[in-house]
N, C-alpha and C. Protein backbone atom coordinates (compact mmCIF):
# COMPACT_ATOMS: atom_id res chain seq x y z
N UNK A 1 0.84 -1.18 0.00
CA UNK A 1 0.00 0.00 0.00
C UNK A 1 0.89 1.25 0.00
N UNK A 2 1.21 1.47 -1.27
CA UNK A 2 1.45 3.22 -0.96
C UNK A 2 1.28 4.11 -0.72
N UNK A 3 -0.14 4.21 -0.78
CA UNK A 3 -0.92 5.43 -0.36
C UNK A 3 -0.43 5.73 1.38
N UNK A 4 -0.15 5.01 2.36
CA UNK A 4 0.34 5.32 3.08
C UNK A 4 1.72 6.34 3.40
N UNK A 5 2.91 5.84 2.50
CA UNK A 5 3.91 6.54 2.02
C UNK A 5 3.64 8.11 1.36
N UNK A 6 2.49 8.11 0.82
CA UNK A 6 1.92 9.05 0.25
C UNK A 6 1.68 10.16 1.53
N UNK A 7 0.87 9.45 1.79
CA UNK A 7 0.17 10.18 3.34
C UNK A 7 1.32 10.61 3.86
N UNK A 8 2.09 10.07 4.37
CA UNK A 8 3.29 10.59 5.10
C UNK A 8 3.97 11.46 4.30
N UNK A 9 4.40 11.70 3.01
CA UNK A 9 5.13 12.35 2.60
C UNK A 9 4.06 13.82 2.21
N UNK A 10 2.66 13.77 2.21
CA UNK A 10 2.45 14.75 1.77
C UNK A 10 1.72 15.55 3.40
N UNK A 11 1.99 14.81 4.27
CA UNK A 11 1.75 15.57 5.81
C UNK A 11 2.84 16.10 6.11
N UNK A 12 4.29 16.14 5.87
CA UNK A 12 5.34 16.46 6.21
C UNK A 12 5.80 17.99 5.03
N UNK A 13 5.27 17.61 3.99
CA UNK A 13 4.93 18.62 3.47
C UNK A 13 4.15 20.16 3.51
N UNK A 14 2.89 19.56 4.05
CA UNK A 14 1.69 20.74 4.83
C UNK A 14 2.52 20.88 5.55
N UNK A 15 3.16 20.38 6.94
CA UNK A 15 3.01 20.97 7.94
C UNK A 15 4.43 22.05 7.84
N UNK A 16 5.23 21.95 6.56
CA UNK A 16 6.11 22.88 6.44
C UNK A 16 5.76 23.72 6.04
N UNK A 17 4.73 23.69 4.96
CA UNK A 17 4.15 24.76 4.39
C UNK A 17 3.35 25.84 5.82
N UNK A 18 3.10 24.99 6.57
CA UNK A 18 1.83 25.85 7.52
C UNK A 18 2.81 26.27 8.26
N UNK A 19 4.17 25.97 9.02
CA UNK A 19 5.07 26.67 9.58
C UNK A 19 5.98 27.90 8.88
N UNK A 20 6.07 27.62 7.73
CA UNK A 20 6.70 28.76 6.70
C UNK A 20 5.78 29.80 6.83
N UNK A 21 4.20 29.88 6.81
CA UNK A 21 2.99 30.65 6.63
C UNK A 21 2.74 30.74 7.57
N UNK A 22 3.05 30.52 9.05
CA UNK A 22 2.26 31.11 10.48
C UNK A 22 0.85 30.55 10.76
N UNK A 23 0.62 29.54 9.60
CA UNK A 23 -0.68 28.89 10.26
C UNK A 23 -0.36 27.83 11.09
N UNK A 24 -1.46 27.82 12.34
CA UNK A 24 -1.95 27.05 13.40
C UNK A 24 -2.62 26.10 12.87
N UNK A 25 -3.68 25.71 12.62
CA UNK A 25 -4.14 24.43 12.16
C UNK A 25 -4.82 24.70 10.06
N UNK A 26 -4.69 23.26 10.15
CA UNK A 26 -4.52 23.33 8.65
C UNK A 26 -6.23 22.54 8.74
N UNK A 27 -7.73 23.32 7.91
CA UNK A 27 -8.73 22.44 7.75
C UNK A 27 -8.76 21.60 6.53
N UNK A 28 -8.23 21.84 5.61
CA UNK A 28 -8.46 21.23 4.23
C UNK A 28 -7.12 21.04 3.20
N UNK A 29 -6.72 19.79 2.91
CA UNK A 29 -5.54 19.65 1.76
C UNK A 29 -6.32 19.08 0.38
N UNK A 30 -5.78 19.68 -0.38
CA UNK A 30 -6.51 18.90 -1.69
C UNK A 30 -5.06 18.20 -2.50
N UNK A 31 -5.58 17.20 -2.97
CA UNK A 31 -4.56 16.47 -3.50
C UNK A 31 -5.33 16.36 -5.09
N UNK A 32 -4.47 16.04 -5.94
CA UNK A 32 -4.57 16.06 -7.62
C UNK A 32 -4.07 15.00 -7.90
N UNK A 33 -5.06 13.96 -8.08
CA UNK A 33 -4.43 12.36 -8.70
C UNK A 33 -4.77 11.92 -10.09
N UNK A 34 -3.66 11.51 -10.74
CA UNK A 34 -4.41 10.86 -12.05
C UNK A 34 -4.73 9.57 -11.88
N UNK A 35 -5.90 9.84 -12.87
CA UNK A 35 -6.58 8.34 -12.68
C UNK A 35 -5.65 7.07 -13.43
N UNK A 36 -4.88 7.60 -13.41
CA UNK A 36 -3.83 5.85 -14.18
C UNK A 36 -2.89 6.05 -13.46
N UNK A 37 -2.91 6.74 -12.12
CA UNK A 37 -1.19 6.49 -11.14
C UNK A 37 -1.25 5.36 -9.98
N UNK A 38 -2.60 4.77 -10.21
CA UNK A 38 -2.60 3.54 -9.51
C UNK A 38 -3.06 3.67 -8.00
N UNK A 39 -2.97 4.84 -7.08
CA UNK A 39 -3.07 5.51 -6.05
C UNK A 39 -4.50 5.36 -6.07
N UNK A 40 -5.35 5.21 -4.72
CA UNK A 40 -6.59 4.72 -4.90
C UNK A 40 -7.26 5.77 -3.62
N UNK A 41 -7.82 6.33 -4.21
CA UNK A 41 -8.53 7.80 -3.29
C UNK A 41 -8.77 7.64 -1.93
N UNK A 42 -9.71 6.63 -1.92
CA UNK A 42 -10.53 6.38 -0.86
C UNK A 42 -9.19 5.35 0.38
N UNK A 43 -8.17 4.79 -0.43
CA UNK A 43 -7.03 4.57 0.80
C UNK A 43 -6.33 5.66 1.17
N UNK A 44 -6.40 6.49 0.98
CA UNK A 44 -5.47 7.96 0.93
C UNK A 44 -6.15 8.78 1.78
N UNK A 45 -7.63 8.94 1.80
CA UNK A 45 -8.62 9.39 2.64
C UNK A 45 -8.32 8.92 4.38
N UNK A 46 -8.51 7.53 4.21
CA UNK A 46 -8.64 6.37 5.75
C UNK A 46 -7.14 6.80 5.82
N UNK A 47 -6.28 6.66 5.30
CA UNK A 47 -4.71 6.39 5.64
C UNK A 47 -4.88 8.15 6.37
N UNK A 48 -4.87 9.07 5.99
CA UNK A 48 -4.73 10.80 6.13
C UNK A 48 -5.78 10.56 7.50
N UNK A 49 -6.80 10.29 7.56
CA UNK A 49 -7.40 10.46 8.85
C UNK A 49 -6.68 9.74 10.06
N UNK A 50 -6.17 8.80 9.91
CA UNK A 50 -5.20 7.92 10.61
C UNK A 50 -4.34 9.10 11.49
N UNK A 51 -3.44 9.37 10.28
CA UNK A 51 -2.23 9.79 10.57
C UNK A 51 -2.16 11.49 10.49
N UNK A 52 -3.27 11.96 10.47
CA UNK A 52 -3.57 13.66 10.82
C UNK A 52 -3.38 13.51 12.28
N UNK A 53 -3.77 12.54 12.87
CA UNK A 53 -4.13 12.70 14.68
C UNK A 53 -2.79 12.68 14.98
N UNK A 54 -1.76 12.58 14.40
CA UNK A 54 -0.01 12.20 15.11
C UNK A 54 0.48 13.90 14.70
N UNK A 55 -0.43 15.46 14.03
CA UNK A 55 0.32 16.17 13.86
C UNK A 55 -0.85 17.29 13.85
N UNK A 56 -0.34 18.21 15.40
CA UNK A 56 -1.55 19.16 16.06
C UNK A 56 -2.37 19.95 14.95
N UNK A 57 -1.03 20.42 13.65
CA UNK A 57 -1.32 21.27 12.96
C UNK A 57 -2.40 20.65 12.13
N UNK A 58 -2.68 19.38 11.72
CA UNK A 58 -3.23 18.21 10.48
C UNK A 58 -4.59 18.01 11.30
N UNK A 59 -4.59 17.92 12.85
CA UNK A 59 -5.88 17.21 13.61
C UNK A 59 -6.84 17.85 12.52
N UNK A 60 -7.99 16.86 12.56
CA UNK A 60 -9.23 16.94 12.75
C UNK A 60 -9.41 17.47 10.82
N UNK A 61 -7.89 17.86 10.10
CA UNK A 61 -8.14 18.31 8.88
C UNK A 61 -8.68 17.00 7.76
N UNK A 62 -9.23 17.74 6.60
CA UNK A 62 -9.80 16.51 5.52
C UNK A 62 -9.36 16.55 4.70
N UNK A 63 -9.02 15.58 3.72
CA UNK A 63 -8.32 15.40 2.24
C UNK A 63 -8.91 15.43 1.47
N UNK A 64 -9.07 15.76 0.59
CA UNK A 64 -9.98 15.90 -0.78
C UNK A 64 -9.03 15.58 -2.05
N UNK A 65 -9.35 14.51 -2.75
CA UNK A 65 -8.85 13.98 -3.98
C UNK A 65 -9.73 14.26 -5.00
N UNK A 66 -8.97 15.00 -6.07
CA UNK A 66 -9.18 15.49 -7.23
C UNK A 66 -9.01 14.61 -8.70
N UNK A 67 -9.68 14.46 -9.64
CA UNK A 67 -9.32 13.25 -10.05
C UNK A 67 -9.18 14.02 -11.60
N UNK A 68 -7.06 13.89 -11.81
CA UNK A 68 -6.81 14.14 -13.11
C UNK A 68 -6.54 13.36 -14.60
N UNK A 69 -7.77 13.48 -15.74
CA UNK A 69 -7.80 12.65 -16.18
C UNK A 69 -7.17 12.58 -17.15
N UNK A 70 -6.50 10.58 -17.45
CA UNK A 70 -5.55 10.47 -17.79
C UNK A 70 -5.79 10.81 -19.83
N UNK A 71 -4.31 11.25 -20.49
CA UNK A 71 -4.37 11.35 -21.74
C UNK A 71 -3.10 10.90 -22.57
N UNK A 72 -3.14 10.50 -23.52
CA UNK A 72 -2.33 9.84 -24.40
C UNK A 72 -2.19 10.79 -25.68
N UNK A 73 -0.91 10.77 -26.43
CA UNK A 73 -1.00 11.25 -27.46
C UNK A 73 -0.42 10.23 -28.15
N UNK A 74 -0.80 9.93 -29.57
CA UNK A 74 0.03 9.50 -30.71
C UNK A 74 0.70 10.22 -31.41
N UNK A 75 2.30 9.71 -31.65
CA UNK A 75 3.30 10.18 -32.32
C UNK A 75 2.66 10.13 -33.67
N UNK A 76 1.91 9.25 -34.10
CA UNK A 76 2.00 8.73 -35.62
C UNK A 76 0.89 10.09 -36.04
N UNK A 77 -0.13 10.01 -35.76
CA UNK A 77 -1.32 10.97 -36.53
C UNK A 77 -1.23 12.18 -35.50
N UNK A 78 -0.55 12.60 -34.65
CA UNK A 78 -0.53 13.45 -33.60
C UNK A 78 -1.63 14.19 -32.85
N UNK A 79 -2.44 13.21 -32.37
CA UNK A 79 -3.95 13.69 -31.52
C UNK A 79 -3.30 12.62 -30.23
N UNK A 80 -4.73 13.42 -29.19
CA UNK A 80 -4.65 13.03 -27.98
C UNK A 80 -5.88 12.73 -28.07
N UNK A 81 -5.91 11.38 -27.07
CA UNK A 81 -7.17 10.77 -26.73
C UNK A 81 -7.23 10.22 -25.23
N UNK A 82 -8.56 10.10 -24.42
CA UNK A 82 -8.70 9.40 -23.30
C UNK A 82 -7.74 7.82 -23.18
N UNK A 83 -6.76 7.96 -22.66
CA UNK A 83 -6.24 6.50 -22.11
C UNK A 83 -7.44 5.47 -21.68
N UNK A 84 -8.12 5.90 -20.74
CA UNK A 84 -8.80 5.21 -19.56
C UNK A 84 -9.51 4.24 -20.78
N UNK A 85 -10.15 5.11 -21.62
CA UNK A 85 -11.06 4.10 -22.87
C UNK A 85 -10.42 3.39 -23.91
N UNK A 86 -9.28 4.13 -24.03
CA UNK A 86 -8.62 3.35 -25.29
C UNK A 86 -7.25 2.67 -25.08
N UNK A 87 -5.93 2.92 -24.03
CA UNK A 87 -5.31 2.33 -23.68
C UNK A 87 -4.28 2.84 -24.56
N UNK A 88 -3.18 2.12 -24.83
CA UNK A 88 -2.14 2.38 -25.69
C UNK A 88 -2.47 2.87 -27.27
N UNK A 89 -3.24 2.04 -27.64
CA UNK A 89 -4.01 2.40 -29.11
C UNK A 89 -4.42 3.06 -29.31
N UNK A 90 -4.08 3.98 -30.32
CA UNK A 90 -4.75 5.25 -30.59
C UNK A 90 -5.74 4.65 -31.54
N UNK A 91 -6.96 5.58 -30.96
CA UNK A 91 -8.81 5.02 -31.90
C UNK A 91 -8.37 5.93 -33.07
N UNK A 92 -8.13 6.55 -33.40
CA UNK A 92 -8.38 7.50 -34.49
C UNK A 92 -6.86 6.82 -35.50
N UNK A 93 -6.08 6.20 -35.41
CA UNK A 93 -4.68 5.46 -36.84
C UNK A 93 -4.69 4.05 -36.37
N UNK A 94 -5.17 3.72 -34.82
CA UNK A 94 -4.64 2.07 -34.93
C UNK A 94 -3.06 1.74 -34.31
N UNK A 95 -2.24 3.25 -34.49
CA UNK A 95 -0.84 3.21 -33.93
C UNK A 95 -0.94 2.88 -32.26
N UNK A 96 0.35 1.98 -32.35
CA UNK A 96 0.47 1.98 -30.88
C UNK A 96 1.97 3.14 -29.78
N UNK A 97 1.89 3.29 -31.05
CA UNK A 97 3.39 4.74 -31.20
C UNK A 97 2.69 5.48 -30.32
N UNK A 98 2.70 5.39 -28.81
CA UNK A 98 2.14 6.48 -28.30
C UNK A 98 2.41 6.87 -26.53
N UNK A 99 2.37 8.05 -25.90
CA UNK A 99 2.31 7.75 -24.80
C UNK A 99 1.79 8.93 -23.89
N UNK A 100 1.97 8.42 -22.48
CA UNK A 100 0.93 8.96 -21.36
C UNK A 100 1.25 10.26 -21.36
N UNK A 101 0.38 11.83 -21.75
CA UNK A 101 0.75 13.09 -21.61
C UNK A 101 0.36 13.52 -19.89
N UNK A 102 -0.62 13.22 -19.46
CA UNK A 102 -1.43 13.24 -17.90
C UNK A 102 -1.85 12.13 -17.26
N UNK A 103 -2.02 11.99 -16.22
CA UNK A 103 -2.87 11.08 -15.64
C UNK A 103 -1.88 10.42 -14.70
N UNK A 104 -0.85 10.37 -14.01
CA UNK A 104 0.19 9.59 -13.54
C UNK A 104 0.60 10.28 -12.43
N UNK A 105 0.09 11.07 -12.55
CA UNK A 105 0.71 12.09 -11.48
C UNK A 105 -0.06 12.61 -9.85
N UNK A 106 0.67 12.80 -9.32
CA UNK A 106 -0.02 13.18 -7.40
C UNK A 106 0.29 14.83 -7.43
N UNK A 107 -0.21 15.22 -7.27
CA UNK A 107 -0.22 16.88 -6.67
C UNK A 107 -0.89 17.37 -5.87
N UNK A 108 -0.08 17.87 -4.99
CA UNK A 108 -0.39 19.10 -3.40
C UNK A 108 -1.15 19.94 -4.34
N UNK A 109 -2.28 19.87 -4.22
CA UNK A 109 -2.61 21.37 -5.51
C UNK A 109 -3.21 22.44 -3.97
N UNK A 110 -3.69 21.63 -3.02
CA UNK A 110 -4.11 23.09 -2.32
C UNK A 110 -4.64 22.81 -0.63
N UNK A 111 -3.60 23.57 0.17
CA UNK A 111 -3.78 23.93 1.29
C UNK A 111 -4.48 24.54 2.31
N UNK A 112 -5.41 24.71 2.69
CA UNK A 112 -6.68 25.72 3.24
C UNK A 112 -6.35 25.71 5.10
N UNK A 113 -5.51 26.50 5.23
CA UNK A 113 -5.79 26.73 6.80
C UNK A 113 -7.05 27.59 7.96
N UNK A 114 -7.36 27.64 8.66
CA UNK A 114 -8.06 28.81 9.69
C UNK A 114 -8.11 30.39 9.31
């Protein structure tokens, strides 16, 4: 389970951010996941409620996962299409010449303190 690792690395994160900024408690982190990075929301949620209670600034705060969706481009005819539906294959040439532009990725996109 990574999402744990996750959790930890992106609480150690806030709580630098909220000491750099003079905030006291932090209510809301939003996180930015693509839907093909394998990371599964709802463990990231349970794992963050867990492990908010081990950091005064995190108590009682909520995670909110954002869901960025994944896209592919083909080299061969040069369009982008939904991964999630079509996979490596581009629908529009048949090429498999292609690869992931979004969707893979975790981002701190946003912090909300008191």
């Amino acid at each position: 389970m990574h999402e744990l690792g996750i959790v930890f690395h992106v609480a150690k994160q806030v709580e630098e951010v909220a000491e750099q900024n003079g905030a006291e408690h932090i209510n809301e982190v939003v996180l930015s996941i693509g839907e093909v990075s394998t990371v599964i929301p709802d463990y990231l949620i349970d794992c963050w409620s867990w492990n908010a209670k081990k950091y005064p600034r995190l108590e009682g705060s909520k995670l909110t996962c954002e869901t960025i969706k994944a896209v592919t481009f083909c080299e061969d005819c040069k369009q982008e299409y939904e991964t999630v539906a079509h996979g490596k294959t581009c629908p529009h040439c048949g090429s498999d010449n292609t690869y992931l532009v979004t969707g893979n990725e975790v981002i701190l996109k946003e912090v909300i303190a008191d």
